[in-house]
Protein backbone atom coordinates (compact mmCIF):
# COMPACT_ATOMS: atom_id res chain seq x y z
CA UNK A 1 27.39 -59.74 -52.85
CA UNK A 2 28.24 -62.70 -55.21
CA UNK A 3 27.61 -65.57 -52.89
CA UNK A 4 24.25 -66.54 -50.91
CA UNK A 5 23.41 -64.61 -47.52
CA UNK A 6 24.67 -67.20 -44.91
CA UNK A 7 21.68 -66.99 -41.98
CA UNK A 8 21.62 -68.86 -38.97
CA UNK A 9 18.43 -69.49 -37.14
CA UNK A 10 18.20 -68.20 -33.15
CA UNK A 11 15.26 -70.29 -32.03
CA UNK A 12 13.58 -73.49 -34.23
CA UNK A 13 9.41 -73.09 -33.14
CA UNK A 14 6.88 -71.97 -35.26
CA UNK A 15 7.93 -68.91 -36.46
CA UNK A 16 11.54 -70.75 -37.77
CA UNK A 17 9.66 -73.24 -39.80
CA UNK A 18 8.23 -70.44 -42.47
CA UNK A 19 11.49 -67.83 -41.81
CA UNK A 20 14.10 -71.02 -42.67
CA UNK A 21 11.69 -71.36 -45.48
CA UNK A 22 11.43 -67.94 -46.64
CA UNK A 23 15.36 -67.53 -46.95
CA UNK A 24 15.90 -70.23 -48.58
CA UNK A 25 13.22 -69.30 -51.60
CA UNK A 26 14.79 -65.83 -51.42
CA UNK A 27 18.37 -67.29 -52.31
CA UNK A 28 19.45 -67.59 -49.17
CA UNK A 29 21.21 -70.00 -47.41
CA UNK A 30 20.15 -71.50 -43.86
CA UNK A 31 24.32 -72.07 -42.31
CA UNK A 32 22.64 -72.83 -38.40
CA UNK A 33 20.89 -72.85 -36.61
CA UNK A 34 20.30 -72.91 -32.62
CA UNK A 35 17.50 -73.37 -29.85
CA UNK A 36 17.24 -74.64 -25.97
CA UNK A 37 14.63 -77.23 -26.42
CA UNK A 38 16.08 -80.87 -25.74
CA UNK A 39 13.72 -82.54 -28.09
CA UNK A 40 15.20 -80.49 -31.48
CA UNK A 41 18.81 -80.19 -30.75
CA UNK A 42 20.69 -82.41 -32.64
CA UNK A 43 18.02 -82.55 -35.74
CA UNK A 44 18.39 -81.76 -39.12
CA UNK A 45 16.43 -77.81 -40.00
CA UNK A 46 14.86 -80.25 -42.73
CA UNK A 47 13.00 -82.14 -41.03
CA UNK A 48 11.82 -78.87 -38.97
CA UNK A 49 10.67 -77.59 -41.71
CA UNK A 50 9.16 -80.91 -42.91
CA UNK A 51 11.40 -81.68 -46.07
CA UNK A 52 14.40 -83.23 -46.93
CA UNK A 53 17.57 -83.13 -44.79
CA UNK A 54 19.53 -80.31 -45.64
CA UNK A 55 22.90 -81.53 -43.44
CA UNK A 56 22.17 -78.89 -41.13
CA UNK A 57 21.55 -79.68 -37.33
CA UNK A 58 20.07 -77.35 -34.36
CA UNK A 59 22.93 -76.56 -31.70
CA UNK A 60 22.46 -76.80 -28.37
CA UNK A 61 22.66 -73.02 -26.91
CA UNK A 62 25.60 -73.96 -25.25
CA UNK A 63 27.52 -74.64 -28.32
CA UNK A 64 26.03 -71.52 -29.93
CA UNK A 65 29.37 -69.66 -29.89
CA UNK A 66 31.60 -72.51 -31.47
CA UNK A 67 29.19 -73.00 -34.21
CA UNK A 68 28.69 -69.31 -34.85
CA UNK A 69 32.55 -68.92 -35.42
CA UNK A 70 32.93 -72.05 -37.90
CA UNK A 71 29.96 -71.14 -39.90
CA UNK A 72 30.35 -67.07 -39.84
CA UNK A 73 26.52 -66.53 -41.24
CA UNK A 74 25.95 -62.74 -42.51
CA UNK A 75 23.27 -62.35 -39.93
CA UNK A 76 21.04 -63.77 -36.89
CA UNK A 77 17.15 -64.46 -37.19
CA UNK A 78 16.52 -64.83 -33.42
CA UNK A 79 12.84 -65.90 -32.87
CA UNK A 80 12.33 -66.26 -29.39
CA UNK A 81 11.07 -64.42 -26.40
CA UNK A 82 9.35 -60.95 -26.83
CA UNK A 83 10.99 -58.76 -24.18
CA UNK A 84 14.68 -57.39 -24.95
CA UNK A 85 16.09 -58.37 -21.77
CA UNK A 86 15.12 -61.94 -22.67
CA UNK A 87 17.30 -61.47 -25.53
CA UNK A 88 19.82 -60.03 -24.15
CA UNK A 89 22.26 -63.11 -23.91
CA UNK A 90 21.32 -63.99 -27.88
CA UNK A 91 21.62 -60.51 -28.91
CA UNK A 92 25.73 -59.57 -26.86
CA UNK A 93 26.91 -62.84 -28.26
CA UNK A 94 25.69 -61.90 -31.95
CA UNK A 95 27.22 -58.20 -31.11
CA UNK A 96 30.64 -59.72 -29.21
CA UNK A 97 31.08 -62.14 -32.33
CA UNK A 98 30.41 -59.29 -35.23
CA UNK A 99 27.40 -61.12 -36.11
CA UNK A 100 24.36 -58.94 -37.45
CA UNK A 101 21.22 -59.82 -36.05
CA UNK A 102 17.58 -59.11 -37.01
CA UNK A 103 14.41 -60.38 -34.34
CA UNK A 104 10.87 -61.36 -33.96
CA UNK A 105 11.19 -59.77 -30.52
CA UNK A 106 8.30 -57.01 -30.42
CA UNK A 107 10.03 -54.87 -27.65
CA UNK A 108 12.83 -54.86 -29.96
CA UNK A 109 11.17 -52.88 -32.77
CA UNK A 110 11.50 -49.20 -30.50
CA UNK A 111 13.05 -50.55 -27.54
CA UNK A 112 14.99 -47.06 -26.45
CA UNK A 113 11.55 -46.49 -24.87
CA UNK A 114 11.15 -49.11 -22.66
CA UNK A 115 14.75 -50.47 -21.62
CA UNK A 116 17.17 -48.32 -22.86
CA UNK A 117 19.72 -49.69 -20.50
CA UNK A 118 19.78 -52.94 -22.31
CA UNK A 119 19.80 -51.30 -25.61
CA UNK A 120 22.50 -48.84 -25.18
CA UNK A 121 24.76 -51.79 -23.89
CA UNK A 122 24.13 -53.65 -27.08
CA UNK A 123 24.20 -50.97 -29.34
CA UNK A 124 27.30 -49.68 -28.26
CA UNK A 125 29.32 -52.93 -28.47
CA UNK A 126 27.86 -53.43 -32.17
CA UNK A 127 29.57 -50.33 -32.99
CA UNK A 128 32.31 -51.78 -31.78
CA UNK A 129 32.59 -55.07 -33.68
CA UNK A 130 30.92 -53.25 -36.53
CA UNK A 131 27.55 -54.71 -37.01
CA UNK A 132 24.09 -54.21 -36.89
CA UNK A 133 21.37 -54.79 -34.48
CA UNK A 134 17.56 -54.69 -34.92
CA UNK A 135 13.61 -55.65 -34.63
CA UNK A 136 11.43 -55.84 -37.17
CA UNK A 137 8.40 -58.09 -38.09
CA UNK A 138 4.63 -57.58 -38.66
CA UNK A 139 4.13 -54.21 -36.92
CA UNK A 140 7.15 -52.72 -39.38
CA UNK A 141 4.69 -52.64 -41.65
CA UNK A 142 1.44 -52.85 -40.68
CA UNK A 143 2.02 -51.04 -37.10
CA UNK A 144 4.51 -48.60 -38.53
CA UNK A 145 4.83 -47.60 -42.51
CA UNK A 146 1.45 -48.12 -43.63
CA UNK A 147 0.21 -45.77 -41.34
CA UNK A 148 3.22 -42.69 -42.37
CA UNK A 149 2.40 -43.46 -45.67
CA UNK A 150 -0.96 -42.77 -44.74
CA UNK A 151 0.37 -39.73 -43.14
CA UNK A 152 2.09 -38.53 -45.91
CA UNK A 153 -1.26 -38.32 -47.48
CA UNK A 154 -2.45 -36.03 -45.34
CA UNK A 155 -3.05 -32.21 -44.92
CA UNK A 156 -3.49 -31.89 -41.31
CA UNK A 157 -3.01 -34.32 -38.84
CA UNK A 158 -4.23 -34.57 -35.11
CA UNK A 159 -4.57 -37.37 -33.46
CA UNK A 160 -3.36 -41.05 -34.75
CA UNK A 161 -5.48 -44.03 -33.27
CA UNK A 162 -5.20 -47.69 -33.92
CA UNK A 163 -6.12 -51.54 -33.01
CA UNK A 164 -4.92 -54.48 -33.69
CA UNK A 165 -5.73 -58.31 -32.69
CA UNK A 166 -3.95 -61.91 -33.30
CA UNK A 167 -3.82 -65.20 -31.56
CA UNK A 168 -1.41 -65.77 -29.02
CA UNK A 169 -1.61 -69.82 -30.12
CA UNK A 170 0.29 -68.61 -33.26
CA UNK A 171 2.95 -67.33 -31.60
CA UNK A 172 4.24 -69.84 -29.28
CA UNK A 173 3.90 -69.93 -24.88
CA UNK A 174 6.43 -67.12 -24.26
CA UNK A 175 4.02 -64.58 -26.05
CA UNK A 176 0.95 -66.62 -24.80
CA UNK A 177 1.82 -65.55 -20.81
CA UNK A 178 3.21 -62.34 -21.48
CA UNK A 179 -0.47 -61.55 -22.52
CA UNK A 180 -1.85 -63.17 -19.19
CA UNK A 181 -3.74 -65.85 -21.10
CA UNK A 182 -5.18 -69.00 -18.40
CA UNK A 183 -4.33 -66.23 -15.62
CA UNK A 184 -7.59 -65.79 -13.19
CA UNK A 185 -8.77 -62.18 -13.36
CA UNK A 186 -7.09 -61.68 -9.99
CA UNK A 187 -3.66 -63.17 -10.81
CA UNK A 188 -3.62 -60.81 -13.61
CA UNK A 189 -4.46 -57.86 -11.93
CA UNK A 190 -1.42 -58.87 -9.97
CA UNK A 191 0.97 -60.11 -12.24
CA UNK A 192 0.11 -57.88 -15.42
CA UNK A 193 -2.11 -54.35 -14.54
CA UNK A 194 -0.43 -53.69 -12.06
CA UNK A 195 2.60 -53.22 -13.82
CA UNK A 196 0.45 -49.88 -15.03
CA UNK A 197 -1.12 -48.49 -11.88
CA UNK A 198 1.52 -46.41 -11.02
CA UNK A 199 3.02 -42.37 -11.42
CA UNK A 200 4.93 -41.40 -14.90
CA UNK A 201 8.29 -40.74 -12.54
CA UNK A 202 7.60 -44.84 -11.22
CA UNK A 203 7.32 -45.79 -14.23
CA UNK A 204 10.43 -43.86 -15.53
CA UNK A 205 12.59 -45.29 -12.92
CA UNK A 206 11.62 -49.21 -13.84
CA UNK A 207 11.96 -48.15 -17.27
CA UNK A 208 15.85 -46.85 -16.52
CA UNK A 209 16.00 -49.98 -14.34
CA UNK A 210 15.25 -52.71 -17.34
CA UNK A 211 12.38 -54.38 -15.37
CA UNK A 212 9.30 -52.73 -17.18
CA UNK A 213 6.96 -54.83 -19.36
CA UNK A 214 5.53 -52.73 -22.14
CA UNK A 215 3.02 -53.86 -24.46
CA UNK A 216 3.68 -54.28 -28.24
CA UNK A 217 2.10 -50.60 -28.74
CA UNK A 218 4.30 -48.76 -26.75
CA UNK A 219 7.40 -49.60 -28.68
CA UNK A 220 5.26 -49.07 -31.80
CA UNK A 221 3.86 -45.50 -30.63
CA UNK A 222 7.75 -44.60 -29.71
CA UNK A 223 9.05 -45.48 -33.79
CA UNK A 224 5.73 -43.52 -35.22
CA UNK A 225 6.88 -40.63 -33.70
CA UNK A 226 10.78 -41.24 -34.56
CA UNK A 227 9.42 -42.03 -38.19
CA UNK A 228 7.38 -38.71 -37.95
CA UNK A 229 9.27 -36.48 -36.07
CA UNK A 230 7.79 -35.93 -33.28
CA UNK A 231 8.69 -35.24 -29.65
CA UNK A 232 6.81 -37.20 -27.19
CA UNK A 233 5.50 -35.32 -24.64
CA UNK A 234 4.02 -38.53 -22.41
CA UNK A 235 2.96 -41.99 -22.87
CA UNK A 236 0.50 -43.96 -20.68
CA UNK A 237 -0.45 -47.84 -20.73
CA UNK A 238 -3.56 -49.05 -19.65
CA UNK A 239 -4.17 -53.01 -19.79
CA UNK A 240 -7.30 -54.75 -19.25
CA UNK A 241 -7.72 -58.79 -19.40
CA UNK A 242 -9.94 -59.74 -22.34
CA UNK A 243 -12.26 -63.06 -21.52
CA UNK A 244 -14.80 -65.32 -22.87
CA UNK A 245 -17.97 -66.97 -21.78
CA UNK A 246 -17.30 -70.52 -22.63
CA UNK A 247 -14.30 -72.22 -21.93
CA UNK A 248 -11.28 -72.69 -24.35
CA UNK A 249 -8.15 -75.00 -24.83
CA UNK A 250 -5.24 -73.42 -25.80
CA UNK A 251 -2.87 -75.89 -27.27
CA UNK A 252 0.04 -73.63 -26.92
CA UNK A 253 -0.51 -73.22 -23.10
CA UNK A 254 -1.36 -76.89 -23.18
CA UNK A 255 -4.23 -76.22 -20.80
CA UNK A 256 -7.89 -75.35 -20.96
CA UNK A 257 -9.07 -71.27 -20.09
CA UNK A 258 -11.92 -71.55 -17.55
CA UNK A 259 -14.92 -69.29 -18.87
CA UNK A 260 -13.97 -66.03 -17.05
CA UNK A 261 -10.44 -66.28 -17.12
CA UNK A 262 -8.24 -64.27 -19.15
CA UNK A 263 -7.73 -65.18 -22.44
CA UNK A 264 -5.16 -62.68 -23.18
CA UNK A 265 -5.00 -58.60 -22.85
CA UNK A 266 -5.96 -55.43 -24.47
CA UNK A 267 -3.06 -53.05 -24.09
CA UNK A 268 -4.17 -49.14 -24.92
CA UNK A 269 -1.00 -46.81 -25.17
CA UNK A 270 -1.78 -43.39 -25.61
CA UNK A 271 0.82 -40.80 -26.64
CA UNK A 272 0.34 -36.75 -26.56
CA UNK A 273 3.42 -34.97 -28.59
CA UNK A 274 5.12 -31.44 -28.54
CA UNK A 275 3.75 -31.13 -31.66
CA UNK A 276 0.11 -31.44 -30.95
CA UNK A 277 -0.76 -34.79 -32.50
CA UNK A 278 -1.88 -37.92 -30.05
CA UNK A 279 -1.01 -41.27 -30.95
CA UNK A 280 -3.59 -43.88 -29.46
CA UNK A 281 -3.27 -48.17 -29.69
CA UNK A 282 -4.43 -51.12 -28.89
CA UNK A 283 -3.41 -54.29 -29.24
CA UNK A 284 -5.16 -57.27 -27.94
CA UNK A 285 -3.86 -60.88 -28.06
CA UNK A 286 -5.53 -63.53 -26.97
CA UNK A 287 -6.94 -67.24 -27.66
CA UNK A 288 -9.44 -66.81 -30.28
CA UNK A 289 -12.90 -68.04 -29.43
CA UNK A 290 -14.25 -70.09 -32.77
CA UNK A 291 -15.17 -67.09 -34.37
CA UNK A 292 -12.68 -64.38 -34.49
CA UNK A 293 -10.21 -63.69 -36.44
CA UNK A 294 -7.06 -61.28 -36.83
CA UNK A 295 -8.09 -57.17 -37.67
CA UNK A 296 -6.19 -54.31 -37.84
CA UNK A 297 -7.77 -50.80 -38.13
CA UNK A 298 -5.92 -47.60 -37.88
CA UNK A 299 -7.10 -44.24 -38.27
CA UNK A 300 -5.20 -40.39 -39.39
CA UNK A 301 -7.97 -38.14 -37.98
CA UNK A 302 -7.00 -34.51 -39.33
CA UNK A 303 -7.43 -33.19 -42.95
CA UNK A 304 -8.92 -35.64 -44.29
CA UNK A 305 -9.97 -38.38 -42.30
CA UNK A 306 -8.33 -41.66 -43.34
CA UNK A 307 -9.13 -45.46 -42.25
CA UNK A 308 -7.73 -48.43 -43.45
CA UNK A 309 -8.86 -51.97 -41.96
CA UNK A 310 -6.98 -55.01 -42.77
CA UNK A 311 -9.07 -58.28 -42.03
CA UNK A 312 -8.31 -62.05 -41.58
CA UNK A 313 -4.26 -60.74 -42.16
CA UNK A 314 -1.89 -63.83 -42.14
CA UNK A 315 0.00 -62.48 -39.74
CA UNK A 316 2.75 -65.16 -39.07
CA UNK A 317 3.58 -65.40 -42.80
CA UNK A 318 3.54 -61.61 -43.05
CA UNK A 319 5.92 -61.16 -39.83
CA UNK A 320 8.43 -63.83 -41.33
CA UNK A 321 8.04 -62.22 -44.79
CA UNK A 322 8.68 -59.07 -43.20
CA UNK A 323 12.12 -60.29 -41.85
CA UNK A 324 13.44 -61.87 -44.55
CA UNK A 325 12.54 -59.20 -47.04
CA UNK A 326 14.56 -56.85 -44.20
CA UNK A 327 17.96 -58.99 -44.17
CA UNK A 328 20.10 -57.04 -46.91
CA UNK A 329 18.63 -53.56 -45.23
CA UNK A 330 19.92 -54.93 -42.02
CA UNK A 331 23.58 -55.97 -43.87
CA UNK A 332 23.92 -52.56 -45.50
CA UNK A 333 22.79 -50.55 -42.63
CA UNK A 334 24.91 -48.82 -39.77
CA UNK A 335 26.45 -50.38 -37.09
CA UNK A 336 24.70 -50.74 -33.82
CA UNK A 337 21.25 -51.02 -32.52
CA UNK A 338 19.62 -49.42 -35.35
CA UNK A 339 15.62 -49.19 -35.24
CA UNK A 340 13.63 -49.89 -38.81
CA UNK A 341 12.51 -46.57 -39.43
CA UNK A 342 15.90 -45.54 -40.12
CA UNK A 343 16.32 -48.39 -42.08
CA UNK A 344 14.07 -46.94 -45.15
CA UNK A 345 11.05 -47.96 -45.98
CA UNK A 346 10.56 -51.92 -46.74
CA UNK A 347 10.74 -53.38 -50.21
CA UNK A 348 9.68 -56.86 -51.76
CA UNK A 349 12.86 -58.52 -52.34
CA UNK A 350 12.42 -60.01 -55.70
CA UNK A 351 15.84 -60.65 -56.81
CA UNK A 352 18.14 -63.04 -54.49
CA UNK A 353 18.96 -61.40 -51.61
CA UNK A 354 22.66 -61.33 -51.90
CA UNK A 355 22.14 -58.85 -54.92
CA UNK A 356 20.65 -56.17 -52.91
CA UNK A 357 23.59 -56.34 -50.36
CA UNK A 358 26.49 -53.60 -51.33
């Protein structure tokens, strides 16, 4: 492609600020961009970002379509709500209009396994307008091809087992009380485990019915064994409330956790395959207490034994370097709801983006 990648930006909060950034030092061009929130429609992305006006103002969501048509951007960065159903609306009207679209959304990265309903519906009308559909962010790499490289290392493997952590005060309130955090330990027994105490063939149904709430792992567990090849046999979720002994602010719920409330979850997914090899995650977000930090530790138990730990990872930065880095695979890929691992594996983009678009 000769000209810039035209992008318009789904969503203006924290994430936005480095993505907007990000294409822009990747020789990109920032055409829109759009968000809900009275108090940013109508301002210029440059003073979002905290630099010069760049003559481009956030939409309101209601003018979304209008602007969409007039500035006809190669593809959507929609940062905004982490279940696919939330998304649903953004992701149609980025399908209807021909529009790719690439999101933040962690349900998004495998979501045939948790709402395939939704997914289907938007998959099949990008085929349609011939465009492409996906999610992507830090678990593409971190959740997902560092560990098949990993496996690809490897003589034998059996069993697959990994944890990660990160603050939900990074990611803005939607993630924040999707993890429970400021719920009391019996509000999220109610509101969040419960979701889990049930049969496989309960579970099935809510899943066919679009109203399940999976953790991050479970979508991540369902591309490892795409990427892999392998045939899941079952998948369980288990999630527990994690908690501290002091009490914390959290200036993204804009309210103090009592000391015994939940500061967030720990979400274990565990996944046994046709083909002998288990899959087990965690993930736990939460409001860090002064002293911790972001970790991620996954192991290939087999022949040999491999573990890689990645401390103190920026996480943010790597999730919206992760994105942008993914645009021109998004452009050049398929049409319809396409999932990363068939996407190949992610490359640093060092070149403009428009010249690694065909």
């Amino acid at each position: 492609m000769e000209r810039k990648v035209r992008v318009v930006q789904f969503g203006t909060g924290k994430m936005a600020v480095y993505t907007m950034r990000y294409v822009l030092e990747k020789g990109g061009e920032v055409v829109g961009a759009i968000d809900v929130n009275p108090n940013v429609i109508g301002k210029d992305i440059g003073e979002i970002m905290g630099k010069e006006k760049m003559n481009v103002k956030v939409t309101s969501l209601e003018d979304a379509e209008d602007m969409l048509r007039t500035t006809k951007p190669d593809i959507c960065v929609v940062e905004t709500m982490s279940l696919i159903k939330d998304l649903k609306d953004a992701l149609m009207l980025c399908a209807r209009l021909g529009i790719n679209a690439i999101t933040t959304c962690e349900e998004a990265f495998f979501p045939w396994n948790s709402n395939p309903t939704v997914t289907k519906e938007i998959d099949e009308l990008a085929k349609k307008t011939g465009c492409t559909i996906t999610g992507s962010g830090y678990q593409d790499i971190y959740w997902g091809q560092l560990i098949t490289s990993i496996a690809g290392s490897t003589q034998k493997i059996t069993k697959i087992k990994g944890s990660s952590s990160y603050n939900v005060e990074d990611y803005g309130i939607a993630l924040a009380k999707a993890h429970g955090a400021g719920l009391t330990l019996k509000e999220f027994d109610e509101q969040v485990a419960s979701v889990d105490k049930i049969s496989d063939e309960e579970r099935q149904k809510i899943i066919e019915s679009g109203e399940y709430l999976p953790s991050y792992m479970w979508n991540v567990n369902g591309w490892l064994c795409s990427k892999l090849g392998l045939t899941v046999k079952s998948q369980t979720q288990v999630t527990v409330p994690t908690t501290y002994s002091k009490d914390i602010y959290s200036s993204t719920l804009g309210a103090t956790v009592k000391a015994g409330d939940a500061t967030g979850m720990s979400a274990v997914v565990t996944t046994t395959t046709e083909e002998g090899i288990t899959i087990e995650s965690e993930c736990i977000g939460k409001v860090y207490a002064p002293d911790e930090f972001d970790k991620n530790e996954w192991t290939v138990e087999g022949e040999p034994n491999t573990t890689i730990t990645v401390e103190k990872p920026a996480t943010v930065e790597l999730t919206c370097a992760t994105i942008v880095n993914r645009i021109p695979d998004v452009i050049n890929a398929p049409s319809g709801y396409v999932t990363t691992e068939k996407l190949g594996d992610l490359q640093y983009k060092i070149k403009p983006l428009n010249e690694y678009v065909k």
